[in-house]
PDB file of N, CA and C in Angstrom:
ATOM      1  N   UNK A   1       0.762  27.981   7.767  1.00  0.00           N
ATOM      2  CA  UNK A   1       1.447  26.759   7.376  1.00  0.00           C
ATOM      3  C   UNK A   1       2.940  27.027   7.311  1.00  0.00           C
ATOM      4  N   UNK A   2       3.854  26.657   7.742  1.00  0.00           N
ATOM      5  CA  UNK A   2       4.819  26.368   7.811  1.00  0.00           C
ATOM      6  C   UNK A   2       5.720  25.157   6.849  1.00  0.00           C
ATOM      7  N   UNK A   3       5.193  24.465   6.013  1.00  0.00           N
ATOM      8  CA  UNK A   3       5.762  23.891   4.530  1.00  0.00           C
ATOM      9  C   UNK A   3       4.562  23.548   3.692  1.00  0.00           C
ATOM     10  N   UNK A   4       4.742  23.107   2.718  1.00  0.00           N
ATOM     11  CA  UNK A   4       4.099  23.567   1.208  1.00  0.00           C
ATOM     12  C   UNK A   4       3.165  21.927   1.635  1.00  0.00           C
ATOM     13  N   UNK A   5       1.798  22.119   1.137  1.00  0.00           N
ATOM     14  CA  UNK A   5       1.095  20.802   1.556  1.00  0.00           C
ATOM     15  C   UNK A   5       0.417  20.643  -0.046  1.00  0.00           C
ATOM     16  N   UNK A   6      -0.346  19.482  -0.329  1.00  0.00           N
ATOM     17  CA  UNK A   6      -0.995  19.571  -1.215  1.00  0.00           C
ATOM     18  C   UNK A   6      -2.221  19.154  -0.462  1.00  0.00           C
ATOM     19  N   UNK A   7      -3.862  19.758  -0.885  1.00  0.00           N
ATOM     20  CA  UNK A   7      -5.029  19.517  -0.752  1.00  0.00           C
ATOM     21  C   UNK A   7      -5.883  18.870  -1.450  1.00  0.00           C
ATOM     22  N   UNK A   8      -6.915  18.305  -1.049  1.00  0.00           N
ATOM     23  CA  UNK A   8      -8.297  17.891  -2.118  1.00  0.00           C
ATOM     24  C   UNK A   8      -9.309  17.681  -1.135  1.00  0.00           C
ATOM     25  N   UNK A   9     -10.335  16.393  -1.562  1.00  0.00           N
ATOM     26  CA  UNK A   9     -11.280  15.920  -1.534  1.00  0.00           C
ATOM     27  C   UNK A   9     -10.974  14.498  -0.762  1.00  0.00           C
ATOM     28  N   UNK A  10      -9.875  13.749  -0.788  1.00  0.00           N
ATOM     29  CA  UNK A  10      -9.431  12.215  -0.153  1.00  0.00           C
ATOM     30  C   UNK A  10      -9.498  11.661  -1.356  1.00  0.00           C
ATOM     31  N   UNK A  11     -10.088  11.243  -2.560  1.00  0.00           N
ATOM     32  CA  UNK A  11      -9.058  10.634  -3.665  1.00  0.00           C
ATOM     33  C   UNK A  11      -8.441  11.001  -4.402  1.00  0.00           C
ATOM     34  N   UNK A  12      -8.230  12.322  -4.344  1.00  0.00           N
ATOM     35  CA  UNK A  12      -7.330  13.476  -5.123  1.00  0.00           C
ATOM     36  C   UNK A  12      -6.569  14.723  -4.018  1.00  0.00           C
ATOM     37  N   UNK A  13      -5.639  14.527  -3.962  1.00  0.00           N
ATOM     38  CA  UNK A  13      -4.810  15.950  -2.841  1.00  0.00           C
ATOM     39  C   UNK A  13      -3.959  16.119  -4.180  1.00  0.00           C
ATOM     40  N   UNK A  14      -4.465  17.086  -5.316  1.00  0.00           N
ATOM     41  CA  UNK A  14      -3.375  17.880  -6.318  1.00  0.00           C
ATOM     42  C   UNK A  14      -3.080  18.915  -6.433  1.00  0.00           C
ATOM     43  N   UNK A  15      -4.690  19.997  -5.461  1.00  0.00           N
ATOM     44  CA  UNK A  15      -4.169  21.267  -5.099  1.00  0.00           C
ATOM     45  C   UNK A  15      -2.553  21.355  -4.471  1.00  0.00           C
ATOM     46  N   UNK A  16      -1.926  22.425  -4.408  1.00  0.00           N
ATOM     47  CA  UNK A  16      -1.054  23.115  -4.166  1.00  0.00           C
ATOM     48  C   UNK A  16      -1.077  24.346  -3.237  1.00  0.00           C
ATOM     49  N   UNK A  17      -0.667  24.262  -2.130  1.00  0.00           N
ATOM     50  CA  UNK A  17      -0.514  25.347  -1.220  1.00  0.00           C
ATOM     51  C   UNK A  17       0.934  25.812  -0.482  1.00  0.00           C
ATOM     52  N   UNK A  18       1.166  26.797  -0.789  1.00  0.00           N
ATOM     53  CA  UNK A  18       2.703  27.139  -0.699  1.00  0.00           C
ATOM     54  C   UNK A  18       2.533  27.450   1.205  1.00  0.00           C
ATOM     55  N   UNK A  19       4.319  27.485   1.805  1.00  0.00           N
ATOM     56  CA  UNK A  19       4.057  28.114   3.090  1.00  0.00           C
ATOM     57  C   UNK A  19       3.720  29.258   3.325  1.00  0.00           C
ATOM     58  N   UNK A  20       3.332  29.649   4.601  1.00  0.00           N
ATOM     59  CA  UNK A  20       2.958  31.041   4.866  1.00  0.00           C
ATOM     60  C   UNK A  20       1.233  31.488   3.988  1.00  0.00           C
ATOM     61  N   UNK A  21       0.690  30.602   3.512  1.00  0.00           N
ATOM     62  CA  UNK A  21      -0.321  31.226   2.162  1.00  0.00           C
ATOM     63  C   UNK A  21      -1.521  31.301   3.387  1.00  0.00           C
ATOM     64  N   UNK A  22      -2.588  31.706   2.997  1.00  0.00           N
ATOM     65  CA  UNK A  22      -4.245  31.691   3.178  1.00  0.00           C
ATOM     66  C   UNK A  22      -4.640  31.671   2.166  1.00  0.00           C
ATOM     67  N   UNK A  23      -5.751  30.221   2.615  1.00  0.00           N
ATOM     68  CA  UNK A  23      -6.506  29.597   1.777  1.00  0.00           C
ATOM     69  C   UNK A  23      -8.317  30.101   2.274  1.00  0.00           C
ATOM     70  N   UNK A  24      -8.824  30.318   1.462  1.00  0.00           N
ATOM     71  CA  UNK A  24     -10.127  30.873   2.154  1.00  0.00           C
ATOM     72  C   UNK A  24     -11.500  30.239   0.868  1.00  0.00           C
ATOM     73  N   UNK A  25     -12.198  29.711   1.422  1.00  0.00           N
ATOM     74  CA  UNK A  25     -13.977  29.167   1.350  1.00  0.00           C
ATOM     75  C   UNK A  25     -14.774  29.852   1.803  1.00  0.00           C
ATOM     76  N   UNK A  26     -15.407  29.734   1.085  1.00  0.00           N
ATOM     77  CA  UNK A  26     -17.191  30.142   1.324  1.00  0.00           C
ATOM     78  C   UNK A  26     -17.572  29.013   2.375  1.00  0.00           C
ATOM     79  N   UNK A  27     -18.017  28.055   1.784  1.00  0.00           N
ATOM     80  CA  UNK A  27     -18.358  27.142   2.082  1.00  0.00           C
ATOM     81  C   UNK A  27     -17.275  25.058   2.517  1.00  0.00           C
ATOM     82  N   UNK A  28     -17.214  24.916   3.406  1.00  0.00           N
ATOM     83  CA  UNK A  28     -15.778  24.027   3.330  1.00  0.00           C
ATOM     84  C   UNK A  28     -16.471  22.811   4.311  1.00  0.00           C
ATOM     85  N   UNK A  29     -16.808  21.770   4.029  1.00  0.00           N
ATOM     86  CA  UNK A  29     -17.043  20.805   5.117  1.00  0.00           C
ATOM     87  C   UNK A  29     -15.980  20.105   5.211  1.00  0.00           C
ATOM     88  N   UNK A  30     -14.990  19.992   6.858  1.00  0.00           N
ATOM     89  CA  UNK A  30     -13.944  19.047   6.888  1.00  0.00           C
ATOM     90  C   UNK A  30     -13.946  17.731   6.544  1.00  0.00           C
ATOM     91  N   UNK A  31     -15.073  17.162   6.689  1.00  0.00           N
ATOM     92  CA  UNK A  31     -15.046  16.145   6.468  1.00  0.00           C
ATOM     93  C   UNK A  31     -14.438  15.418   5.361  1.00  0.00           C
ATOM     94  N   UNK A  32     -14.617  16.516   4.177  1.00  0.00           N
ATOM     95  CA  UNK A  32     -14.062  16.112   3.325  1.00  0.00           C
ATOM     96  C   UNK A  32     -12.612  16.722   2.425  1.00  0.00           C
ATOM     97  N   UNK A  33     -11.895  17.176   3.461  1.00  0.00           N
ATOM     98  CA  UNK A  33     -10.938  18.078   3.391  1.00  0.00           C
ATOM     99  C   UNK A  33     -10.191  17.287   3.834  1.00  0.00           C
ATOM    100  N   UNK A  34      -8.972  17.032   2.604  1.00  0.00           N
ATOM    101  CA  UNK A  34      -7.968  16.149   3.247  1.00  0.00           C
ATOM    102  C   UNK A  34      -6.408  17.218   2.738  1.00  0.00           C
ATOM    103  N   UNK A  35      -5.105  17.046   3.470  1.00  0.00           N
ATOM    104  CA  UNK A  35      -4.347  17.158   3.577  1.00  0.00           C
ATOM    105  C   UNK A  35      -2.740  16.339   3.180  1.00  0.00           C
ATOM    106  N   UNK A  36      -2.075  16.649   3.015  1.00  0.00           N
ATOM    107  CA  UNK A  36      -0.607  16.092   2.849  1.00  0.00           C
ATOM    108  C   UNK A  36       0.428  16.618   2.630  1.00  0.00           C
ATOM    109  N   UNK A  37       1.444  16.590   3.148  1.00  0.00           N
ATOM    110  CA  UNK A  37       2.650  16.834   3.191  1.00  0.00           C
ATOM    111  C   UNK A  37       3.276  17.530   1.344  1.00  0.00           C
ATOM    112  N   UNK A  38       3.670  18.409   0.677  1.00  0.00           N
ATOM    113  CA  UNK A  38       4.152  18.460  -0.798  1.00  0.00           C
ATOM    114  C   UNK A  38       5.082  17.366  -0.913  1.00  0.00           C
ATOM    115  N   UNK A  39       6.031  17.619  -0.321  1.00  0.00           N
ATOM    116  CA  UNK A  39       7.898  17.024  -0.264  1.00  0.00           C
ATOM    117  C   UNK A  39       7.944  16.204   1.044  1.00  0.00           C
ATOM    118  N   UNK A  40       8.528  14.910   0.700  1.00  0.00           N
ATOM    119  CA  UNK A  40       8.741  14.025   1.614  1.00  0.00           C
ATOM    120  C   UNK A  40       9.955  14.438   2.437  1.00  0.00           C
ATOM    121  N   UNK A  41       8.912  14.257   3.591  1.00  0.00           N
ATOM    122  CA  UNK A  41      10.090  14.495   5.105  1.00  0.00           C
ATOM    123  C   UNK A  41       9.997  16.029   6.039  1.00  0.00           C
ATOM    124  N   UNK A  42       8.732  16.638   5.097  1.00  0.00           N
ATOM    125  CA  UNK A  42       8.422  17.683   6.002  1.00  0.00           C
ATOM    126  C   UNK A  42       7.046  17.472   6.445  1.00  0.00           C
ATOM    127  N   UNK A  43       7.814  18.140   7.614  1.00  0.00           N
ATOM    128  CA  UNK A  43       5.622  17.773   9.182  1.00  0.00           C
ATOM    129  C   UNK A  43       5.121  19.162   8.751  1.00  0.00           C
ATOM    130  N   UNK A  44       4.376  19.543   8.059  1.00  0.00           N
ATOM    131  CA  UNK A  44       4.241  20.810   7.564  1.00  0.00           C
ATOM    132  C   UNK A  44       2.447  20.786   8.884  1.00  0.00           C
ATOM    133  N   UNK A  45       2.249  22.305   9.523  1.00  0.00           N
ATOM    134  CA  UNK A  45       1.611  22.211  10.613  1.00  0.00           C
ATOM    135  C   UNK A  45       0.245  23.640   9.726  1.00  0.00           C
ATOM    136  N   UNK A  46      -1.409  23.067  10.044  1.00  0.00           N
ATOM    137  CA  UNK A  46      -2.398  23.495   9.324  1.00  0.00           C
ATOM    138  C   UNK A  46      -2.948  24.774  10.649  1.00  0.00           C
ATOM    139  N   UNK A  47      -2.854  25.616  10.078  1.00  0.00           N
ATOM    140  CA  UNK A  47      -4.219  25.745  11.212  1.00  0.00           C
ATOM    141  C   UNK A  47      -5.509  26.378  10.679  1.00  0.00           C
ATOM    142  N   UNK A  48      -6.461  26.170  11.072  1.00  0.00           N
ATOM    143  CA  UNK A  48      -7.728  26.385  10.785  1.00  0.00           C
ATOM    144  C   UNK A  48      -8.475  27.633  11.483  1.00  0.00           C
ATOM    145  N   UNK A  49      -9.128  28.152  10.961  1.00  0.00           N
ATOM    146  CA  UNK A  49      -9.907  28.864  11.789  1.00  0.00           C
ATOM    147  C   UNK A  49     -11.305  29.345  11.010  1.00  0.00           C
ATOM    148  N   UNK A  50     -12.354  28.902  11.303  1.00  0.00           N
ATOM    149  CA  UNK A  50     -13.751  29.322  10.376  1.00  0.00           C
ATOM    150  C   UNK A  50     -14.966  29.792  11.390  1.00  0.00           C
ATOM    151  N   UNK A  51     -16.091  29.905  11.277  1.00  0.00           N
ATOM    152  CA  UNK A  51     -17.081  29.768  11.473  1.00  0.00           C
ATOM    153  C   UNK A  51     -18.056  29.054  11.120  1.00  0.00           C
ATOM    154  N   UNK A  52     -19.144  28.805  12.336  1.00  0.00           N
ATOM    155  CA  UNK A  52     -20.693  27.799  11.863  1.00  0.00           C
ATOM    156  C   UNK A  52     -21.392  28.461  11.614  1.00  0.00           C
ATOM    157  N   UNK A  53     -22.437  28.143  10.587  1.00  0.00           N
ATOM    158  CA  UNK A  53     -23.841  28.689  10.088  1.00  0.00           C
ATOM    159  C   UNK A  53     -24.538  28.275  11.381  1.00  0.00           C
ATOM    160  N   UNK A  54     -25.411  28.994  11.388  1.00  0.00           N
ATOM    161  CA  UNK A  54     -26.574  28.711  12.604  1.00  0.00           C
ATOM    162  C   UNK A  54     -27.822  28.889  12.028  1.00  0.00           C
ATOM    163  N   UNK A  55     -28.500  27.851  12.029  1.00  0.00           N
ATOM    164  CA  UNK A  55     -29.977  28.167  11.342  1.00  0.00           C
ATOM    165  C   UNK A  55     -30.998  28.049  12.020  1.00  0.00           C
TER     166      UNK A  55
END
């Protein structure tokens, strides 16, 4: 990440994630992983990278 975002669930983003950090789950369905900007006026950029369970 490249600027400070806040996270949640979609009716709450109050987590806090600074730039440069890793964030790491056990378990994480996107679906319900939402995102936002901390400070207005920065495009702050996510990247992801996980694995699928295979059953």
């Amino acid at each position: 990440m490249d600027a400070d975002i806040k996270y949640g669930n979609g009716d709450l983003q109050e987590a806090t994630a600074s730039a440069n950090s890793v964030l790491t789950f056990k378990k994480l369905n996107l679906k319900y992983f939402f995102v936002k900007n901390a400070t207005a006026g920065s495009n702050a950029k996510l990247a992801i990278v996980g694995t699928m369970e295979v059953k």
